[in-house]
N, C-alpha and C. Protein backbone atom coordinates (compact mmCIF):
# COMPACT_ATOMS: atom_id res chain seq x y z
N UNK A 1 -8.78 14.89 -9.21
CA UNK A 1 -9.55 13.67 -9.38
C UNK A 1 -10.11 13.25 -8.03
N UNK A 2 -11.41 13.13 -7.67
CA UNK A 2 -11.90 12.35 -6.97
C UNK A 2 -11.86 11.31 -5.88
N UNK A 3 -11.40 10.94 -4.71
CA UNK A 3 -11.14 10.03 -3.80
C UNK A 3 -11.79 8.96 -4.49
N UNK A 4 -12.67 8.85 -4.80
CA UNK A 4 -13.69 7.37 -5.16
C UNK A 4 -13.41 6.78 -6.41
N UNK A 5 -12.46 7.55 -7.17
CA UNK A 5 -12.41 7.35 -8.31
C UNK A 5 -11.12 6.15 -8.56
N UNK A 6 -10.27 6.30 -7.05
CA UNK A 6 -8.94 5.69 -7.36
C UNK A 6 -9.18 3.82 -6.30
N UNK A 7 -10.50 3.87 -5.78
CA UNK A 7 -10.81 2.73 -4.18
C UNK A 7 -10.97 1.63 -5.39
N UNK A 8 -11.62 1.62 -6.83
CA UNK A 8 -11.42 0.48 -7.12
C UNK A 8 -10.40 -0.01 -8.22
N UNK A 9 -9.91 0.57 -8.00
CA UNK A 9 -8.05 0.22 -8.68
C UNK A 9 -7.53 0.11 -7.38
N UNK A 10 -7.45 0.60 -6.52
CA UNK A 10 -6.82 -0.09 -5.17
C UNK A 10 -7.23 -1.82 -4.97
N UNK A 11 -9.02 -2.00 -5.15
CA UNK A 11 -9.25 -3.00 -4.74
C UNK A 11 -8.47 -4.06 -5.85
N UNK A 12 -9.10 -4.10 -7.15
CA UNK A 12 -8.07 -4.36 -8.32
C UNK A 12 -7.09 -5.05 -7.94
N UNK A 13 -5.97 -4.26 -7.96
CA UNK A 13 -4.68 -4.08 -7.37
C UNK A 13 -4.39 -5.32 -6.36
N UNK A 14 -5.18 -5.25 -5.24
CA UNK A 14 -5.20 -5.49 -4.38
C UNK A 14 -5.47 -7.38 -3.98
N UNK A 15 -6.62 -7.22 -5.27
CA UNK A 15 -7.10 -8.84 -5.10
C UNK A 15 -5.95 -9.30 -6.27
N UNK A 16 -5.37 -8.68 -7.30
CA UNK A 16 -4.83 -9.63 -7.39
C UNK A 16 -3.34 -9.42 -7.42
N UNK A 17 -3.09 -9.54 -6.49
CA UNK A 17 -1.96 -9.65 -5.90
C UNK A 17 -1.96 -10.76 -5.13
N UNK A 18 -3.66 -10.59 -3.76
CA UNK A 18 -3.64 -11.39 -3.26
C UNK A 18 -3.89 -12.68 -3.55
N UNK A 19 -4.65 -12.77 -5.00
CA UNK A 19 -4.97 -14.07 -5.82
C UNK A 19 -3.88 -14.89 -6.53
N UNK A 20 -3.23 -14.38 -7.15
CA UNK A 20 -2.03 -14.33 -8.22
C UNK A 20 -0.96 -14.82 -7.20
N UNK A 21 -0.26 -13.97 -5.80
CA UNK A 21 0.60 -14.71 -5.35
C UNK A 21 0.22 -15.05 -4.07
N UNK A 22 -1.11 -15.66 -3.49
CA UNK A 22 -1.51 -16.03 -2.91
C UNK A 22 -0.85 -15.19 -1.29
N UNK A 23 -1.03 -14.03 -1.07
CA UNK A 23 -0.96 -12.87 -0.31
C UNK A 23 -2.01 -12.88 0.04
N UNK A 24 -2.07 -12.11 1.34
CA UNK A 24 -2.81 -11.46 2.03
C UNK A 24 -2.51 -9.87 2.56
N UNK A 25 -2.90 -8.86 1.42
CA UNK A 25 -2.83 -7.55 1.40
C UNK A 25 -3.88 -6.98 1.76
N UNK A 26 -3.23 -6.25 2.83
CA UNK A 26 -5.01 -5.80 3.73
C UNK A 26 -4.52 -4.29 3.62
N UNK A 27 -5.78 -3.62 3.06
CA UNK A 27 -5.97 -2.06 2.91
C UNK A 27 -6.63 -1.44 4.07
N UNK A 28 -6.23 -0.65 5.52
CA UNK A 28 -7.13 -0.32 6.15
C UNK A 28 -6.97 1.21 5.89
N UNK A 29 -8.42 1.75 6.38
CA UNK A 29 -8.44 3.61 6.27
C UNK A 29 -8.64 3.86 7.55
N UNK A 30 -8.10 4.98 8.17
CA UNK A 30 -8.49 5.28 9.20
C UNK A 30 -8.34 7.04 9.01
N UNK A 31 -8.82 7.20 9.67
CA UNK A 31 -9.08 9.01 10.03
C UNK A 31 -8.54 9.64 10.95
N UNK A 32 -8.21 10.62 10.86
CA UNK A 32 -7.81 11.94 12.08
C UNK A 32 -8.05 12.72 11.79
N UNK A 33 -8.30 14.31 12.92
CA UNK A 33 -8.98 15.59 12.74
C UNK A 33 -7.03 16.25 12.75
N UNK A 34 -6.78 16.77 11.94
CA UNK A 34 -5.54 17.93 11.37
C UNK A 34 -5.85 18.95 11.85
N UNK A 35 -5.08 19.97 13.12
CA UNK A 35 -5.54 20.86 13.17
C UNK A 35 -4.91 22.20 12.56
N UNK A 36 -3.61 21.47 11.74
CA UNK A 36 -3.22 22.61 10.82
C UNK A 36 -4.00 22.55 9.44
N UNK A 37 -4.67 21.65 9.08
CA UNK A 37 -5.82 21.55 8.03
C UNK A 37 -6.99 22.17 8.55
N UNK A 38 -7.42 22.14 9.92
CA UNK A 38 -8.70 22.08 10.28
C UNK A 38 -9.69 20.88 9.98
N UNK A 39 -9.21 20.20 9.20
CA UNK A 39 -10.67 19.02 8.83
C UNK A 39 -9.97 17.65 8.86
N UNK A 40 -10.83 17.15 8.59
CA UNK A 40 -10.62 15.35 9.12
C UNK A 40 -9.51 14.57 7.92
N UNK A 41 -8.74 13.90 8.05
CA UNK A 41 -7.87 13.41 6.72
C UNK A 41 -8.33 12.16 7.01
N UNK A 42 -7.51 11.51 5.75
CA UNK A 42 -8.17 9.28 5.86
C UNK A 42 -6.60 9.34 5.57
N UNK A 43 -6.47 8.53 6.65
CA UNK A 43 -4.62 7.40 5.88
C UNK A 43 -4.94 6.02 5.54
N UNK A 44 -4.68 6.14 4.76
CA UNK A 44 -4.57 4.53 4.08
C UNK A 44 -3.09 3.87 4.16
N UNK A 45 -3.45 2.55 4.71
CA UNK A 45 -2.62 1.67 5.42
C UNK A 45 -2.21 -0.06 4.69
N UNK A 46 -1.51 0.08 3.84
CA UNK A 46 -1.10 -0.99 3.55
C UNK A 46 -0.56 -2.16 4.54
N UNK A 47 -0.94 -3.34 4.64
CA UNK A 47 -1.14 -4.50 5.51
C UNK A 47 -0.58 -5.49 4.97
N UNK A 48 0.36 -6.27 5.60
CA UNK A 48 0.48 -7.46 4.93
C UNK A 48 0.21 -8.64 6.20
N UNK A 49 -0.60 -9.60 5.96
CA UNK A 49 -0.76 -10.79 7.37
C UNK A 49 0.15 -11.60 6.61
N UNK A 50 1.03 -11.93 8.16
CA UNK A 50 2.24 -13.11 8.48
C UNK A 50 1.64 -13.86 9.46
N UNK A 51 1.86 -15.01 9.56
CA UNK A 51 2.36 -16.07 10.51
C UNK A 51 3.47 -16.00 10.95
N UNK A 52 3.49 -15.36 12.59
CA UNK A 52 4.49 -15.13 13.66
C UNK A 52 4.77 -16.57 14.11
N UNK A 53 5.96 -17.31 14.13
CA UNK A 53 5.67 -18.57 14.68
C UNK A 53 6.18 -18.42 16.40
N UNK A 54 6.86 -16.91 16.74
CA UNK A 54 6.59 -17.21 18.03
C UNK A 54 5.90 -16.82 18.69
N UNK A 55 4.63 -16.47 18.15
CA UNK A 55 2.93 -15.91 19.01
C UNK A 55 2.05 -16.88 18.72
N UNK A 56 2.42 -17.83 17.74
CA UNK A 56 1.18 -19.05 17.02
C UNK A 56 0.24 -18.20 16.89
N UNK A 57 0.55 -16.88 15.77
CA UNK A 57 -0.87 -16.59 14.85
C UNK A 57 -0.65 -15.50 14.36
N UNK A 58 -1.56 -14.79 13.79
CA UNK A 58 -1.37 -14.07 12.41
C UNK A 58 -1.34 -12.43 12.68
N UNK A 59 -0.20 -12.34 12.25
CA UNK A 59 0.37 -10.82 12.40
C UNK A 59 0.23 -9.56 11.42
N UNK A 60 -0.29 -8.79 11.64
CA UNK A 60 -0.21 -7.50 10.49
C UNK A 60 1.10 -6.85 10.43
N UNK A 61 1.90 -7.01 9.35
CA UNK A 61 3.16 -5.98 8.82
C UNK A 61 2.56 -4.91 8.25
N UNK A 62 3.06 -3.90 9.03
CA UNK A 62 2.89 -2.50 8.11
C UNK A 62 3.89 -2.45 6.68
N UNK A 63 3.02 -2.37 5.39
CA UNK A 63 4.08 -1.93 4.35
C UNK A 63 4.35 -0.55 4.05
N UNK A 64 3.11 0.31 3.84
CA UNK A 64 3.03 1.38 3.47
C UNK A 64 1.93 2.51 4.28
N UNK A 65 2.04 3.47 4.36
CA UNK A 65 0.73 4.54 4.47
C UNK A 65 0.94 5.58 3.95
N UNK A 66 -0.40 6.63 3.39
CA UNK A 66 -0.06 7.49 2.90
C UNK A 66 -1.80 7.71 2.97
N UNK A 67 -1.79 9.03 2.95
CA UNK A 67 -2.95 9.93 2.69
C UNK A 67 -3.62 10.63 1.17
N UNK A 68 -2.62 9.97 0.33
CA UNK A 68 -2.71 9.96 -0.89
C UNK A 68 -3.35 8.62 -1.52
N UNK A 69 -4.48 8.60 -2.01
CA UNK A 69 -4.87 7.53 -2.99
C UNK A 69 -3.93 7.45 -3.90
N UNK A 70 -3.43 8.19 -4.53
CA UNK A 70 -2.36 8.15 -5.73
C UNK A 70 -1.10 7.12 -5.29
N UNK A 71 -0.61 7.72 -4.41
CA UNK A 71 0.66 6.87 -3.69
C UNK A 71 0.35 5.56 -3.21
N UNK A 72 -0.86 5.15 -2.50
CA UNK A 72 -1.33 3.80 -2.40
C UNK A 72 -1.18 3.15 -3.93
N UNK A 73 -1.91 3.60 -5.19
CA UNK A 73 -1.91 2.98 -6.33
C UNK A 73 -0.77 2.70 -6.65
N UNK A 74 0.25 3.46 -6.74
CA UNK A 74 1.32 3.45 -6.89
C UNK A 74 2.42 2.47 -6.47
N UNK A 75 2.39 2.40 -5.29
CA UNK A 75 2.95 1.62 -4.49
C UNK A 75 2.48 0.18 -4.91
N UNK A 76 0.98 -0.27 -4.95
CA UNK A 76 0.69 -1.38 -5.44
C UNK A 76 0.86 -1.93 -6.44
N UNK A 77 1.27 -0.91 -7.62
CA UNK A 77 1.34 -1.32 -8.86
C UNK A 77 3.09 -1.58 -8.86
N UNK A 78 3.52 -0.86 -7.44
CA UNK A 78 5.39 -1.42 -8.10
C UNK A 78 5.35 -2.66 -7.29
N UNK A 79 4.86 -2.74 -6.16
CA UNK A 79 4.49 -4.57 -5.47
C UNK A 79 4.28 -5.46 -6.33
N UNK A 80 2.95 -5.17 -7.53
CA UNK A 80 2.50 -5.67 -8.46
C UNK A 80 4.02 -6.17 -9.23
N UNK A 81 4.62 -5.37 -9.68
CA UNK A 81 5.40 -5.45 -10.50
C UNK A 81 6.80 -6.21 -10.09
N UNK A 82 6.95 -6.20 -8.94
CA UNK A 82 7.99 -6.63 -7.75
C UNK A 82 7.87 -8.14 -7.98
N UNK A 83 6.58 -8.42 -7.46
CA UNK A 83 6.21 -9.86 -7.92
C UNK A 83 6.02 -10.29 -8.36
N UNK A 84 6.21 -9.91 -9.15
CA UNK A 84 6.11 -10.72 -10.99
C UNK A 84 7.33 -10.83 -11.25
N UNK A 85 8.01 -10.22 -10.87
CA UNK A 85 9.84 -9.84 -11.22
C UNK A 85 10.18 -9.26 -12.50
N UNK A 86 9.67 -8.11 -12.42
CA UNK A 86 9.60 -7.33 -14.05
C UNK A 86 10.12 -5.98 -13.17
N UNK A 87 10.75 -5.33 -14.07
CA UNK A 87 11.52 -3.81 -13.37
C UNK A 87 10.58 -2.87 -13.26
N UNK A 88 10.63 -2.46 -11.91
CA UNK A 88 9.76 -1.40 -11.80
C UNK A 88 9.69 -0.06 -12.02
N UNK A 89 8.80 0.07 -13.09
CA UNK A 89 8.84 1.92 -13.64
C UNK A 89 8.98 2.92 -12.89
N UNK A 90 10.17 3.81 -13.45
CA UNK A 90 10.28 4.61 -13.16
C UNK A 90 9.80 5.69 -14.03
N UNK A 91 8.98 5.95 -14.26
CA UNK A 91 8.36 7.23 -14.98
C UNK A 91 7.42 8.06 -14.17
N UNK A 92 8.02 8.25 -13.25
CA UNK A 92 7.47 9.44 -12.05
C UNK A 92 8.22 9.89 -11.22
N UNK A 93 8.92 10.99 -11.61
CA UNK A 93 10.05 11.10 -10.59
C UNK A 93 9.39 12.01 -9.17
N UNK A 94 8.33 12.22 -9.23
CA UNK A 94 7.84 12.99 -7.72
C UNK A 94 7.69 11.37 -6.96
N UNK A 95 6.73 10.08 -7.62
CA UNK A 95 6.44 8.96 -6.77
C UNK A 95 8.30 8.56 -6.13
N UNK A 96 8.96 8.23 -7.27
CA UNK A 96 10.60 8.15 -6.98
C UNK A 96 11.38 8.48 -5.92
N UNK A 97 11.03 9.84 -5.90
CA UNK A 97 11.48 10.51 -4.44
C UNK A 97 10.74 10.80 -3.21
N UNK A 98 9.43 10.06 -3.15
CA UNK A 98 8.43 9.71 -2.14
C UNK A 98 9.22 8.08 -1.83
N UNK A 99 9.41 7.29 -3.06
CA UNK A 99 9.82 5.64 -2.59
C UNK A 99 11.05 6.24 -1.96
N UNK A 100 12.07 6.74 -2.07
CA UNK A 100 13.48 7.40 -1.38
C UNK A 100 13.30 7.35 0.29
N UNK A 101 12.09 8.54 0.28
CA UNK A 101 12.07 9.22 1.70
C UNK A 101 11.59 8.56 2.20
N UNK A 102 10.17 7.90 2.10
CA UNK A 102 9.34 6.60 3.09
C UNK A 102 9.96 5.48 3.13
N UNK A 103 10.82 4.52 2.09
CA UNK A 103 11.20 3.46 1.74
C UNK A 103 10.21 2.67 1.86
N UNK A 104 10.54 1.47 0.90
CA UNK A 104 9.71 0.46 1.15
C UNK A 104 10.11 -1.13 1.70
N UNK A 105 8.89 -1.60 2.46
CA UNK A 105 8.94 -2.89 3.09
C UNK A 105 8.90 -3.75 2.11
N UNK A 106 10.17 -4.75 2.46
CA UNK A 106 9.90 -5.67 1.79
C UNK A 106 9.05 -6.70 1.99
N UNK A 107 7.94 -7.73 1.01
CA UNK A 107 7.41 -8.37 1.19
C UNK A 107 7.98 -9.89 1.20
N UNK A 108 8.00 -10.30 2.54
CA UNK A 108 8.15 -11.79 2.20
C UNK A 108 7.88 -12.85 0.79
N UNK A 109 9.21 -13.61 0.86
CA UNK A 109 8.76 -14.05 -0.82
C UNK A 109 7.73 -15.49 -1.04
């Protein structure tokens, strides 16, 4: 499937999370050249902005990254689900043992 096919279910995802529980989930991409790939990859970077109160101002938490569109969706849809407070599916046991090995950040409540 397509890279472009999964950016607006990320965005989706993304606004409402940030709408719904009034979050600020910031998606950045950035690039590097792999030289055991040979070609350029994108990581996608899950963001969350805090208010540091001992810098007086607004901080980026890393939650997640991954070079997988799939695993970004993924991840957002168990956040999604996190905050709502509904149990989060497990019907993927490859995503399962990706949440294991990376773990995940928790989001301030």
């Amino acid at each position: 499937m397509a890279k472009q096919k999964f950016t607006p279910i990320i965005k989706k995802l993304q606004k409402a999370i940030n709408v719904t529980f009034d979050r600020k989930i910031l998606v950045n991409k950035t690039q590097f050249y792999s030289d055991r790939s040979d070609k350029i990859i994108e990581m996608i970077v899950i963001k969350q902005a805090v208010w540091d109160e001992e810098k007086h101002k607004i901080v980026n938490i890393k939650l997640f990254e991954s070079t997988s569109d799939i695993q970004i969706v993924l991840y957002l849809r168990d956040l999604w689900y996190r905050l709502n407070g509904w149990k989060i599916p497990t019907d993927n046991e490859y995503w399962n043992d990706i949440k294991k090995k990376k773990g995940f950040s928790d989001i301030t409540p």
